[in-house]
Protein backbone atom coordinates (compact mmCIF):
# COMPACT_ATOMS: atom_id res chain seq x y z
CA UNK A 1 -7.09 -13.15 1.63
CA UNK A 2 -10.33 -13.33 3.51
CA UNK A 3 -13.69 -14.34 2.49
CA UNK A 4 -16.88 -13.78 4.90
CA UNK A 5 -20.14 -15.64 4.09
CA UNK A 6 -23.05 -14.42 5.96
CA UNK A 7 -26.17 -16.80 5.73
CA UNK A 8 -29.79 -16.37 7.90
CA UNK A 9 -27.98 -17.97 11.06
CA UNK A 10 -24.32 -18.18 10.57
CA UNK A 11 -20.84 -16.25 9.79
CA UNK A 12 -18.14 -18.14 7.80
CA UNK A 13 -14.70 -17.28 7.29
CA UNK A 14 -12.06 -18.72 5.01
CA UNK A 15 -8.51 -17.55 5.21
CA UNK A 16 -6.50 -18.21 2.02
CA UNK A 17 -2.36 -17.97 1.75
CA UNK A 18 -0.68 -17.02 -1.57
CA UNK A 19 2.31 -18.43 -2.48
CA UNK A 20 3.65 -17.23 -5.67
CA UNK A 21 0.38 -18.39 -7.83
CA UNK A 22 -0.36 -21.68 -5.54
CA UNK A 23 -3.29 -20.75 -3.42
CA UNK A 24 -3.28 -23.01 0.13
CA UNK A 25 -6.58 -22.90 2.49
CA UNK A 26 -5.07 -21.59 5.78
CA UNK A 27 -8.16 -21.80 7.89
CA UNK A 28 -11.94 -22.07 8.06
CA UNK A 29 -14.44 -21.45 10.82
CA UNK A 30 -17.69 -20.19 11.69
CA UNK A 31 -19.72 -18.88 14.44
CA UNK A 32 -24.26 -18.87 14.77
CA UNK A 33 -25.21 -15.52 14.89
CA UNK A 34 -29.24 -16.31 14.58
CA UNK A 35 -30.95 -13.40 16.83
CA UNK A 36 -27.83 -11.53 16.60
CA UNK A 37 -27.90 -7.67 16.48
CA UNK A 38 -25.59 -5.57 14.14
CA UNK A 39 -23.26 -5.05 16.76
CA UNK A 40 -23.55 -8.68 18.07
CA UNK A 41 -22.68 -9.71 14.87
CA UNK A 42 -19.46 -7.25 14.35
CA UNK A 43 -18.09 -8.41 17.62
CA UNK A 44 -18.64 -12.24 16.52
CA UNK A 45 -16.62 -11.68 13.15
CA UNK A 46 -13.80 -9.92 15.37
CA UNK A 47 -13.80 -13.11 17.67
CA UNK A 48 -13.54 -15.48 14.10
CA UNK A 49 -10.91 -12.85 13.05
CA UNK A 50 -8.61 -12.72 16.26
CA UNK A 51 -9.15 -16.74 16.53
CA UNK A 52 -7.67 -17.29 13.37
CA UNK A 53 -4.86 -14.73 13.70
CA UNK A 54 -5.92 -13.00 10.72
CA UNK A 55 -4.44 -8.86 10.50
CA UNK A 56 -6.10 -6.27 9.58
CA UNK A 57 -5.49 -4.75 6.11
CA UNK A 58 -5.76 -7.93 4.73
CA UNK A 59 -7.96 -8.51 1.35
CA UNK A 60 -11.28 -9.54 2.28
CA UNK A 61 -14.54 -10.06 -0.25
CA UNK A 62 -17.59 -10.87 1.35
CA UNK A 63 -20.90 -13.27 -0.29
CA UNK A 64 -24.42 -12.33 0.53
CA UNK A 65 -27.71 -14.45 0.50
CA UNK A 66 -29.15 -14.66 -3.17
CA UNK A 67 -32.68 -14.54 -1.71
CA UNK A 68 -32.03 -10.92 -0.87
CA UNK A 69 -32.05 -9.77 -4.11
CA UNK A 70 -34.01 -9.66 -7.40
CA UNK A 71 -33.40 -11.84 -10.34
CA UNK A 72 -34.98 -10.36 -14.21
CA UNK A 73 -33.46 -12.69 -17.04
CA UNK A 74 -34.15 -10.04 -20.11
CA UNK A 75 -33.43 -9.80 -24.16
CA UNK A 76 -32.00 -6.59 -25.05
CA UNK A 77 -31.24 -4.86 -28.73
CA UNK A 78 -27.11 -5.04 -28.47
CA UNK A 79 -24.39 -7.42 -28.10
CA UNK A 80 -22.17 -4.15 -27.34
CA UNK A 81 -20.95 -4.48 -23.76
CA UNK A 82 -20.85 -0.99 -22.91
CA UNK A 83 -24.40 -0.19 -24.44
CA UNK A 84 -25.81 -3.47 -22.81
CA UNK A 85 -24.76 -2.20 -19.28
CA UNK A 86 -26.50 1.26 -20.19
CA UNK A 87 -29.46 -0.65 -20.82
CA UNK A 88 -29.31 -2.60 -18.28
CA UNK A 89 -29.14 0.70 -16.14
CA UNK A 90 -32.33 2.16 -17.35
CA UNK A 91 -34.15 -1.40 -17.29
CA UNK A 92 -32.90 -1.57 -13.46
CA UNK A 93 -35.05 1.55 -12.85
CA UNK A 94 -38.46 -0.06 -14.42
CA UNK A 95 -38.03 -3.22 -12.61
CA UNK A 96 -38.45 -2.32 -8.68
CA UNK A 97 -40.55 1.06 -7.31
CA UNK A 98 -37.39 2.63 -6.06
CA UNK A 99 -35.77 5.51 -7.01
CA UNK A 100 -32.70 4.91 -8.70
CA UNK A 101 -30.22 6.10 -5.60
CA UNK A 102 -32.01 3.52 -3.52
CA UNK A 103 -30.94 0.51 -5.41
CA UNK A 104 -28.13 -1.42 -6.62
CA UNK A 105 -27.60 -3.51 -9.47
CA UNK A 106 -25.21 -5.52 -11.48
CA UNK A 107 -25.58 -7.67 -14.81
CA UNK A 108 -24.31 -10.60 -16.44
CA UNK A 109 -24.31 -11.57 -20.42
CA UNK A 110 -25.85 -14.90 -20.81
CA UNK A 111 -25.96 -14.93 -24.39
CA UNK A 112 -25.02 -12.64 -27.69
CA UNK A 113 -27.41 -13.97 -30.12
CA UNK A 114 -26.82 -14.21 -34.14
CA UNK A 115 -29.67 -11.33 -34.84
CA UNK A 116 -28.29 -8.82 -32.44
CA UNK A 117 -29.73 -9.28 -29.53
CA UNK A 118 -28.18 -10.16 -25.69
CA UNK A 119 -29.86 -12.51 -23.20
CA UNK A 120 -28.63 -10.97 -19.85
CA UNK A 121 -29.04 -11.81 -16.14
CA UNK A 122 -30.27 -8.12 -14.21
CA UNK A 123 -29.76 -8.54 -10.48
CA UNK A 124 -30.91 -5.84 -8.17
CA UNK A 125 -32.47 -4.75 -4.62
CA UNK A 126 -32.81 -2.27 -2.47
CA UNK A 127 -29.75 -0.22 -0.99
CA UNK A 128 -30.58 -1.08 2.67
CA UNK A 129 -29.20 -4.83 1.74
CA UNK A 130 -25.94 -4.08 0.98
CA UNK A 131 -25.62 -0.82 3.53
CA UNK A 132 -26.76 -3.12 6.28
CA UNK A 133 -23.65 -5.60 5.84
CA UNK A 134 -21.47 -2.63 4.93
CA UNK A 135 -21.82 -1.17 8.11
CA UNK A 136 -21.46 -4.48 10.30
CA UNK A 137 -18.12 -4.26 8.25
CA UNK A 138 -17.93 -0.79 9.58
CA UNK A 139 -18.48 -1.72 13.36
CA UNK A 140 -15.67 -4.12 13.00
CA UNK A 141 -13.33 -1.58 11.50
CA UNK A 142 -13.13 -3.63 8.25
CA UNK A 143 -13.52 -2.44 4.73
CA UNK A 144 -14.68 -5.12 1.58
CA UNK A 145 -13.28 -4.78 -1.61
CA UNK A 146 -15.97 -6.81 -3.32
CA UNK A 147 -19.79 -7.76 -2.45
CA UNK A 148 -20.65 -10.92 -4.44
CA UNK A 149 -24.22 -13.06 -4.69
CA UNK A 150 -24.01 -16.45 -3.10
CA UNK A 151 -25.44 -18.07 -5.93
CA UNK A 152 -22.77 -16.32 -8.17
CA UNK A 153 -19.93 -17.89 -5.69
CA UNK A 154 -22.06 -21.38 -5.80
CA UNK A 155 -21.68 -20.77 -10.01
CA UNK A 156 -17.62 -20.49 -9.57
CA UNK A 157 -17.38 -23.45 -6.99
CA UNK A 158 -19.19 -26.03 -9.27
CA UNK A 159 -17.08 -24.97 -12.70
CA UNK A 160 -13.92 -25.67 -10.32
CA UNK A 161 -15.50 -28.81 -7.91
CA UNK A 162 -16.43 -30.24 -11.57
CA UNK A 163 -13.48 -29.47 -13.45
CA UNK A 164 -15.68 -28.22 -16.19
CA UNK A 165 -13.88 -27.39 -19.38
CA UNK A 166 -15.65 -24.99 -21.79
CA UNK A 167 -15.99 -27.06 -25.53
CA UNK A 168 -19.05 -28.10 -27.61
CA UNK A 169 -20.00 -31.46 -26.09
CA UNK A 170 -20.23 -29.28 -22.10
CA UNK A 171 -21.29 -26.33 -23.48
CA UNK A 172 -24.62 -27.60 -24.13
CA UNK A 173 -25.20 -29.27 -20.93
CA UNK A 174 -27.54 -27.58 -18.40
CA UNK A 175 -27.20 -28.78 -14.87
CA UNK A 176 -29.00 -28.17 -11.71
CA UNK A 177 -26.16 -27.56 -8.40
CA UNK A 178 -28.04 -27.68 -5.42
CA UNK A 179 -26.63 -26.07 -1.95
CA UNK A 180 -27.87 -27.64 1.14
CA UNK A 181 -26.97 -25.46 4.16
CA UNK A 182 -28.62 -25.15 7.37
CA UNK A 183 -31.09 -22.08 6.93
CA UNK A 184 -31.36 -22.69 3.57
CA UNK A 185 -31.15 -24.18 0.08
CA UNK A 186 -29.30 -22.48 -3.03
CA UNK A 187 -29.98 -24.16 -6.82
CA UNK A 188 -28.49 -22.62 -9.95
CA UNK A 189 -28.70 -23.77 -13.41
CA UNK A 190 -25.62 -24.00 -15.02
CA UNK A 191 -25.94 -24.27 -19.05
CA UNK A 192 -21.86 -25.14 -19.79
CA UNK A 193 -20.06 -22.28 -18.08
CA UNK A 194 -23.04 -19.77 -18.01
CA UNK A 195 -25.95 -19.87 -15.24
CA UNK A 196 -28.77 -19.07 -16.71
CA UNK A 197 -31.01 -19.54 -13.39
CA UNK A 198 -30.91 -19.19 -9.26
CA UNK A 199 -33.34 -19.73 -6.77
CA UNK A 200 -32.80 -19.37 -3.16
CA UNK A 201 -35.42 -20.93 -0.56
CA UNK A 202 -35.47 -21.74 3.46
CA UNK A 203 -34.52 -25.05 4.48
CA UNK A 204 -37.26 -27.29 4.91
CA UNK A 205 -36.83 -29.91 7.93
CA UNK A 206 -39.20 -32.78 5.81
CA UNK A 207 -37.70 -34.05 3.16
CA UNK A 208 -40.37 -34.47 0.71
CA UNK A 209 -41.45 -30.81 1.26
CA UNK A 210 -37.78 -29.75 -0.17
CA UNK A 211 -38.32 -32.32 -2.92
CA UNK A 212 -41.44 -30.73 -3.99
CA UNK A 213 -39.46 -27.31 -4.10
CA UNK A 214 -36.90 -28.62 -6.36
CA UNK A 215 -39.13 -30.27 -8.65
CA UNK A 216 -41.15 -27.13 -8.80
CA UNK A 217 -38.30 -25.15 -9.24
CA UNK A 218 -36.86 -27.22 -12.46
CA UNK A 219 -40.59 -27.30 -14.20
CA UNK A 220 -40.22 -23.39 -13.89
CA UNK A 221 -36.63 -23.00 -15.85
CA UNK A 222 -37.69 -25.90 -18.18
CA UNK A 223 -40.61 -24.58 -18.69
CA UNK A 224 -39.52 -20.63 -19.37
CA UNK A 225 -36.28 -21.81 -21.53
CA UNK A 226 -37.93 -24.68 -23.27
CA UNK A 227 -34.94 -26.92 -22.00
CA UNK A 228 -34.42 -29.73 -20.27
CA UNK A 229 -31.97 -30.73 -17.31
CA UNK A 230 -29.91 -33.54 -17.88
CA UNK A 231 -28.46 -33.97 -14.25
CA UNK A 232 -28.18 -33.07 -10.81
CA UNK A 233 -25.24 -32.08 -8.22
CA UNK A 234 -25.49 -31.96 -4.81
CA UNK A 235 -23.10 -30.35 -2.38
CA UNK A 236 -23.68 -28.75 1.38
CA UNK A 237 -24.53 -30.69 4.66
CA UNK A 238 -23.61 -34.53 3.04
CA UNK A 239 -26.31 -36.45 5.28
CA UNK A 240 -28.89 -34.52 4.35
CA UNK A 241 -27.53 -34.12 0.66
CA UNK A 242 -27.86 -38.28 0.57
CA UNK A 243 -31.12 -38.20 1.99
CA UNK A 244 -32.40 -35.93 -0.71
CA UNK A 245 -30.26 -37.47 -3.62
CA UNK A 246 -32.32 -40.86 -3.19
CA UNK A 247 -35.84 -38.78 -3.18
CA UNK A 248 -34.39 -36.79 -6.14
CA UNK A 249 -33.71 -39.85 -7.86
CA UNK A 250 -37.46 -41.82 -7.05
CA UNK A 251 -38.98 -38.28 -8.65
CA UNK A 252 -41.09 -38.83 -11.91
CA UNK A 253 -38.97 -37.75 -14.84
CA UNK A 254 -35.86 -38.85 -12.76
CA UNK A 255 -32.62 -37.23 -13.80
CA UNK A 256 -28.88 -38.88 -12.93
CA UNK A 257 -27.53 -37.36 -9.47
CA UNK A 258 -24.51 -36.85 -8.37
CA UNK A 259 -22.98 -36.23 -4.53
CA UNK A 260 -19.93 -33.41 -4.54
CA UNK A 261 -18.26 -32.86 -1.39
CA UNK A 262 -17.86 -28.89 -1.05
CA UNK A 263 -14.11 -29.59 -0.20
CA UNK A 264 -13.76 -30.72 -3.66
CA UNK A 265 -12.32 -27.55 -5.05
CA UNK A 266 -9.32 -27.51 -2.58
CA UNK A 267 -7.78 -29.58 -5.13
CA UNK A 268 -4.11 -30.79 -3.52
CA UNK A 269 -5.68 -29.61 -0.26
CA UNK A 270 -8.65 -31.90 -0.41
CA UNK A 271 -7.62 -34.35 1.52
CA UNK A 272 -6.34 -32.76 4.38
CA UNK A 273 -8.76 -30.19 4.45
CA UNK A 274 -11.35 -33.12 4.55
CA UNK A 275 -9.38 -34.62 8.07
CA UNK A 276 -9.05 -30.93 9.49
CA UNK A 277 -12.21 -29.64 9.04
CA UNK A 278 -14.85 -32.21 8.49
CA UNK A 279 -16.66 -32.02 12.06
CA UNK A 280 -16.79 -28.37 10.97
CA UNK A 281 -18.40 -29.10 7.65
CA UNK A 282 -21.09 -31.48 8.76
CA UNK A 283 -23.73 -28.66 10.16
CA UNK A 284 -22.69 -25.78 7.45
CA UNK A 285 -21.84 -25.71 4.18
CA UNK A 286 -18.66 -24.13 2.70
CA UNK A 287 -19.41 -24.65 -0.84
CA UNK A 288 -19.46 -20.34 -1.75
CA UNK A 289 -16.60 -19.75 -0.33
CA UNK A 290 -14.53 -21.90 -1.24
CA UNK A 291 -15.96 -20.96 -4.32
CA UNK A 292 -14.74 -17.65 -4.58
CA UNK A 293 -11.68 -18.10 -2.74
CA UNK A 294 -10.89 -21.10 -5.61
CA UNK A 295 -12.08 -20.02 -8.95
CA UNK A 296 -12.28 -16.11 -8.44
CA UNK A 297 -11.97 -14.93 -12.26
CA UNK A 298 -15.45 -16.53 -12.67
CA UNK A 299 -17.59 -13.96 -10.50
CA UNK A 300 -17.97 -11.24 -12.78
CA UNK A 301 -20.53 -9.43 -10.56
CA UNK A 302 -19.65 -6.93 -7.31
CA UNK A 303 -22.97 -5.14 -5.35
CA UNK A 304 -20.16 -2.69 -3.82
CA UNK A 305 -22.37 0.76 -4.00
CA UNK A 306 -20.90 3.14 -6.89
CA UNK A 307 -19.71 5.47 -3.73
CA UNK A 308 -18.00 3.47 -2.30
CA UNK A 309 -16.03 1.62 -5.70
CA UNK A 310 -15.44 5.45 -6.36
CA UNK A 311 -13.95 6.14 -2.88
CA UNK A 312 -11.68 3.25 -2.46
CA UNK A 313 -10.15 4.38 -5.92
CA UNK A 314 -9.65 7.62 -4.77
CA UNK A 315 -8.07 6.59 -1.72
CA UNK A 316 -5.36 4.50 -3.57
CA UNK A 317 -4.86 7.55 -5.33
CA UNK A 318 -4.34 9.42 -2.53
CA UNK A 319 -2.24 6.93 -0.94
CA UNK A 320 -0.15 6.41 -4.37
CA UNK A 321 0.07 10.33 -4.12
CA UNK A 322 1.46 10.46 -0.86
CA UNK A 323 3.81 7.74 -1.64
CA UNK A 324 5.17 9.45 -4.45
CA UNK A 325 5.57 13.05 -2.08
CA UNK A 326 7.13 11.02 0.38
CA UNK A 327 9.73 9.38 -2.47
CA UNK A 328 10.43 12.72 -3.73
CA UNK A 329 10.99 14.44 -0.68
CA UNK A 330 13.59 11.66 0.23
CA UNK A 331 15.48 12.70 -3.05
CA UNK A 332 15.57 15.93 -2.57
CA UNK A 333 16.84 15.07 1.03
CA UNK A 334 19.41 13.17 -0.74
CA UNK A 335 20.22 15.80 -2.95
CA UNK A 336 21.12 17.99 -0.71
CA UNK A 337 23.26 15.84 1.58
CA UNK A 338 25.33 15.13 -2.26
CA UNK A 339 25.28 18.85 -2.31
CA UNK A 340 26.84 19.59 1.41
CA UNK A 341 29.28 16.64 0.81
CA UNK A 342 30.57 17.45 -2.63
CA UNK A 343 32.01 21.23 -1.98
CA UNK A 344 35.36 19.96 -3.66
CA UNK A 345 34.42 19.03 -7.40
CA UNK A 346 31.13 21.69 -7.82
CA UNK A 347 31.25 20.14 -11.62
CA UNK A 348 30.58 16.56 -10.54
CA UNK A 349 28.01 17.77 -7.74
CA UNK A 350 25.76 19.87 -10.79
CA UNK A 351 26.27 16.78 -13.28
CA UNK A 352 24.76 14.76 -10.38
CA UNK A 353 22.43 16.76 -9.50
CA UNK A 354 21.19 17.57 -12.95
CA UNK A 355 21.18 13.39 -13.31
CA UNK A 356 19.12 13.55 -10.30
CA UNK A 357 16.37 16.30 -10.98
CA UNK A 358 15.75 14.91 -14.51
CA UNK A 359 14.91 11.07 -13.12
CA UNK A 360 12.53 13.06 -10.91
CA UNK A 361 10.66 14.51 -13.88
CA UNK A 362 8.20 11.37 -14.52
CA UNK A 363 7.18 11.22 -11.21
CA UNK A 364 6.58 14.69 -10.88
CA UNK A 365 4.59 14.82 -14.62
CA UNK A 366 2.14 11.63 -12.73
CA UNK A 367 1.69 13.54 -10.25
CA UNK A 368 0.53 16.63 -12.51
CA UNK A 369 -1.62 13.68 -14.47
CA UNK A 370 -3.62 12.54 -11.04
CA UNK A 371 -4.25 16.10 -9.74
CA UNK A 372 -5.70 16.54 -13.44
CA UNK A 373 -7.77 13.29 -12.77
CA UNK A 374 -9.02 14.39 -9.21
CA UNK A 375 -10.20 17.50 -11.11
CA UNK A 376 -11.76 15.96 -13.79
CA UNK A 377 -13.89 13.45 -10.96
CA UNK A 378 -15.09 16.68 -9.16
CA UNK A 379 -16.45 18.24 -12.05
CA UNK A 380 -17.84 14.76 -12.97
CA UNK A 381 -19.31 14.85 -9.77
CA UNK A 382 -21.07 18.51 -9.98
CA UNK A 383 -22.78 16.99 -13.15
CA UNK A 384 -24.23 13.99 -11.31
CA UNK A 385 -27.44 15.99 -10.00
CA UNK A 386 -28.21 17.50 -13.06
CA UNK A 387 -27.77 13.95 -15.32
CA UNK A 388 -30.07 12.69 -12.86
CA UNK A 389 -33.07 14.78 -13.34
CA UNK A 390 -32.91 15.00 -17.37
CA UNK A 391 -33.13 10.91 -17.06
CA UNK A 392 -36.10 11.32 -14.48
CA UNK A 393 -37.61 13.45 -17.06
CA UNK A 394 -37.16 11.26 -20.58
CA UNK A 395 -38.00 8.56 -18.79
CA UNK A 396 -41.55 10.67 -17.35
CA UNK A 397 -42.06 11.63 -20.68
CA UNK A 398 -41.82 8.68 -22.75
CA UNK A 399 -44.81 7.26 -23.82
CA UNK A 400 -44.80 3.30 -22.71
CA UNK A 401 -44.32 2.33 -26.56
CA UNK A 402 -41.16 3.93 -26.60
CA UNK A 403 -37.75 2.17 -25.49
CA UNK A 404 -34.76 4.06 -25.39
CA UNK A 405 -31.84 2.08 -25.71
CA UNK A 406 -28.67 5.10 -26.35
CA UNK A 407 -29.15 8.27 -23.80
CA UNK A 408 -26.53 10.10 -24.65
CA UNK A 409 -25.71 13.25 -22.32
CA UNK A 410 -23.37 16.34 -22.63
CA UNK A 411 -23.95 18.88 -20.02
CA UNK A 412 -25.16 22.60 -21.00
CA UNK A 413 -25.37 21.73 -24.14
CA UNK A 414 -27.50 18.49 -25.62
CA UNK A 415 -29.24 15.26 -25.30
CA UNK A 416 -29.11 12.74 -27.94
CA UNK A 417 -31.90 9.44 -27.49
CA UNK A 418 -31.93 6.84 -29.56
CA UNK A 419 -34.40 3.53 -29.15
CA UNK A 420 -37.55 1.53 -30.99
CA UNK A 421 -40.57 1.94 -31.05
CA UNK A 422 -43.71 0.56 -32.21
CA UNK A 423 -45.43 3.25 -34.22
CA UNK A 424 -44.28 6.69 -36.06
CA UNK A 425 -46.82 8.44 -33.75
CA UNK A 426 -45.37 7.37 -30.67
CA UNK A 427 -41.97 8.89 -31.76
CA UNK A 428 -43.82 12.52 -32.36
CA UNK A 429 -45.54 12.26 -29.69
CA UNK A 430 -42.39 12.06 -27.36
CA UNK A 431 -40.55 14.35 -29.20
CA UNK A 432 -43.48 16.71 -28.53
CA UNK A 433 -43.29 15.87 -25.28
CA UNK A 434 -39.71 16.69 -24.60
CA UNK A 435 -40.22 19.69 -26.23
CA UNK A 436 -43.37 20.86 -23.97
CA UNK A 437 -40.29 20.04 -21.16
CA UNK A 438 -39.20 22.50 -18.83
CA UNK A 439 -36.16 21.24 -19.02
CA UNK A 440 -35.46 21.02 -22.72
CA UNK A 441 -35.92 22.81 -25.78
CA UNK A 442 -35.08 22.66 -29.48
CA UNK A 443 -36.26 18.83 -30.25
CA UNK A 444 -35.94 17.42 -33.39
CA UNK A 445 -35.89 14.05 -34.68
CA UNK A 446 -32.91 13.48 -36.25
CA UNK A 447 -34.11 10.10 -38.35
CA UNK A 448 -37.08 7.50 -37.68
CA UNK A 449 -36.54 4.09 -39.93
CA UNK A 450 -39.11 1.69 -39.90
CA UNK A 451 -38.13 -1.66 -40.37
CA UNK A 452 -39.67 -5.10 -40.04
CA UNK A 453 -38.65 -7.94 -37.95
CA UNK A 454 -40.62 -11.71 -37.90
CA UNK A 455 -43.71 -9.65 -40.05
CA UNK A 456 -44.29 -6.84 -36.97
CA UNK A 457 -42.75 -3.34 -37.81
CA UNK A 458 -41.00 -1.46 -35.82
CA UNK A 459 -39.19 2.10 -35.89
CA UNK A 460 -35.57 2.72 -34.96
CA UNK A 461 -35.52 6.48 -34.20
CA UNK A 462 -32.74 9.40 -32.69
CA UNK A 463 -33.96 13.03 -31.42
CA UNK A 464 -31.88 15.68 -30.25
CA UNK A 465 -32.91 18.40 -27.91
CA UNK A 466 -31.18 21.13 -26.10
CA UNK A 467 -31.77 22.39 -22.40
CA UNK A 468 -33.36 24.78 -20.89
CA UNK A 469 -31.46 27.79 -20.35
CA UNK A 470 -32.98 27.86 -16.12
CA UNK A 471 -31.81 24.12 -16.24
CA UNK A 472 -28.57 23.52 -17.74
């Protein structure tokens, strides 16, 4: 496996072996690539690549700056996974002025609360961010199968550098991890298992200047969650990390700090990793990927572009398909050599053959299964366009007091919403509006149930409408 970390001025690259289910850290390097053009950069990761004898084909993931994307922490009306990733979806579109094509997103659960809500993390930015590293990939004739944050990987590296174990004395803890690399500094706050908070900022060559962005940076989660750190971890470039730990510890409202070398998650291979690689480690730090290379179930999140996710399964498809052509075209080579061969006893050769033909029949019933599949993803894919603008148009319609949390499509035929809102009148007035549509007709409003909530009332409503004939 092969990880690629791409920070402001550097390339790092881990190479990890798998043995059965030990994991053993084959390699690390790195290489500056501040200045560096696209294609600069693609010919530097080939150099790190060839270096380390690493072969093409091989699984590689790749971790991108956290300061490159948006961070929303938001409560939403559903502990339902599914539903809280729809809603995520349509919150994704009200948070940045792009159009929805032009972004990409991802979201993690922080919290299902008692009275039905979810706290969740909503990450997003623009699609040039993740195209831009894509096709650096591209130039080097390498593929990713996963984009993750940095400060996602920095998440998975402290639970394994600390060997955190999820019960009710840790689960309560909040800690701030702090990354020290060389362009810049990564801090996450970690309540038990769940990070709750990330920040990413440039690295600042005086000390007390970095200080002051910490401290500022801890008075804005405390301040926003209404709790307080208990302690500090360090990790990254260890001189400076010491420097800062004893400023860190002179602050007002002081809180207990702790040093942890990034290596610390190699576990058996800490100690030799420390002798082979620690002039290597002392101007960059490793901390992400060893991260994700260490405690990969933990990173829950992947900025791959929908296309592309989409693509790569179609290709393993494709390949499984071809695979399976290729398998059945050696049996029926086979066959027909047993056939040639077994002139003498015709009664054994059709017994065989039968025997043969009928093992056959479950590969050839998959293969009936996936050309059903690829069917059933073009059609998906006709509807895409036509999803796209109904949303465009609920969502143009809606009067702001109006939150739709269920949109619930079925092509040429309906379009079920469901959401809160804060008046009656807001509820006709949007189903009035739909219905004024050019692109739907028919609306009614199926129920609207008021209902009170900490003394403020609110109604939970569902309309139906159909579609225009010239639109469907």
């Amino acid at each position: 496996m092969i990880i690629l970390e791409f920070t402001l001025d550097r390339i790092k690259l881990l190479r990890m072996l798998k043995r059965g289910q030990r994991l053993t850290l084959k390699s690390l390097s790195k290489k500056a690539v501040g200045g560096f053009s696209d294609d600069d950069t693609a010919a530097a990761i080939t150099d790190l690549l060839n270096t380390e004898g690493a072969k093409r084909g091989e699984p590689l993931e790749i971790c991108v700056p956290r300061h490159l994307f948006t961070v929303r922490n938001l409560r939403l009306p559903s502990v339902n996974d599914a539903e809280l990733r729809d809603m995520a979806g349509l919150q994704a579109g009200k948070q940045l002025p792009y159009p929805a094509d032009e972004m990409i997103w991802d979201f993690k659960i922080i919290e299902k609360r008692a009275d039905g809500y979810s706290d969740v993390s909503l990450i997003l930015g623009h699609r040039n961010v993740t195209d831009r590293f894509i096709g650096i990939l591209k130039i080097a004739n390498l593929e990713t199968d996963r984009i993750i944050l940095s400060s996602e990987a920095l998440s998975a590296w402290y639970l394994a550098a600390s060997g955190f174990k999820d019960d009710e004395e840790t689960g309560r803890r909040i800690r701030a991890v702090i990354n020290i690399d060389t362009s810049h500094v990564d801090i996450i706050i970690v309540r038990g298992s769940i990070m709750e908070f990330s920040r990413s900022f440039p690295f600042k060559d005086e000390p007390e200047e970095m200080t002051e962005e910490i401290r500022k940076t801890f008075h804005s989660y405390q301040k926003d969650n209404s709790r307080q750190i208990a302690s500090v971890a360090i990790t990254g470039l260890e001189v400076k990390a010491m420097m800062l730990k004893g400023l860190l510890e002179k602050m007002e409202d002081a809180k207990p700090v702790e040093f942890i070398h990034p290596f610390k998650t190699a576990s058996a291979d800490y100690g030799e990793a420390l002798s082979g690689y620690s002039d290597l480690a002392r101007d960059s730090s490793f901390a992400c990927v060893l991260g994700i290379a260490y405690n990969a179930p933990a990173i829950k999140m992947d900025f791959m572009p929908p296309e592309l996710k989409t693509e790569r399964t179609s290709k393993e498809k494709k390949r499984r398909f071809v695979k399976t052509i290729l398998l059945l075209g050696a049996i029926v080579f086979v066959l027909m050599g047993i056939s040639l061969k077994g002139v003498i006893d015709r009664k054994k050769e059709a017994d065989l053959l039968g025997l043969k033909i009928k093992e056959t029949e479950p590969r050839v019933k998959r293969l009936r299964e996936i050309s059903q599949q690829i069917e059933i993803v073009k059609q998906n894919l006709n509807m895409k366009g036509a999803a796209v603008d109904a949303m465009r148009e609920v969502f143009k319609i809606a009067p702001p007091e109006i939150s739709i949390s269920v949109l619930d499509f079925e092509l040429g035929r309906s379009l079920t919403l469901r959401g809160v809102s804060n008046d009656l009148s807001s509820v006709f007035k949007f189903a009035s509006g739909l219905e004024g549509s050019r692109y739907f007709e028919n609306s009614e409003i199926k129920y609207a149930q008021k209902r009170v909530v900490k003394e403020k009332e609110f109604v939970d409503f569902e309309i139906t409408c159909g579609f225009n004939k010239a639109h469907k």
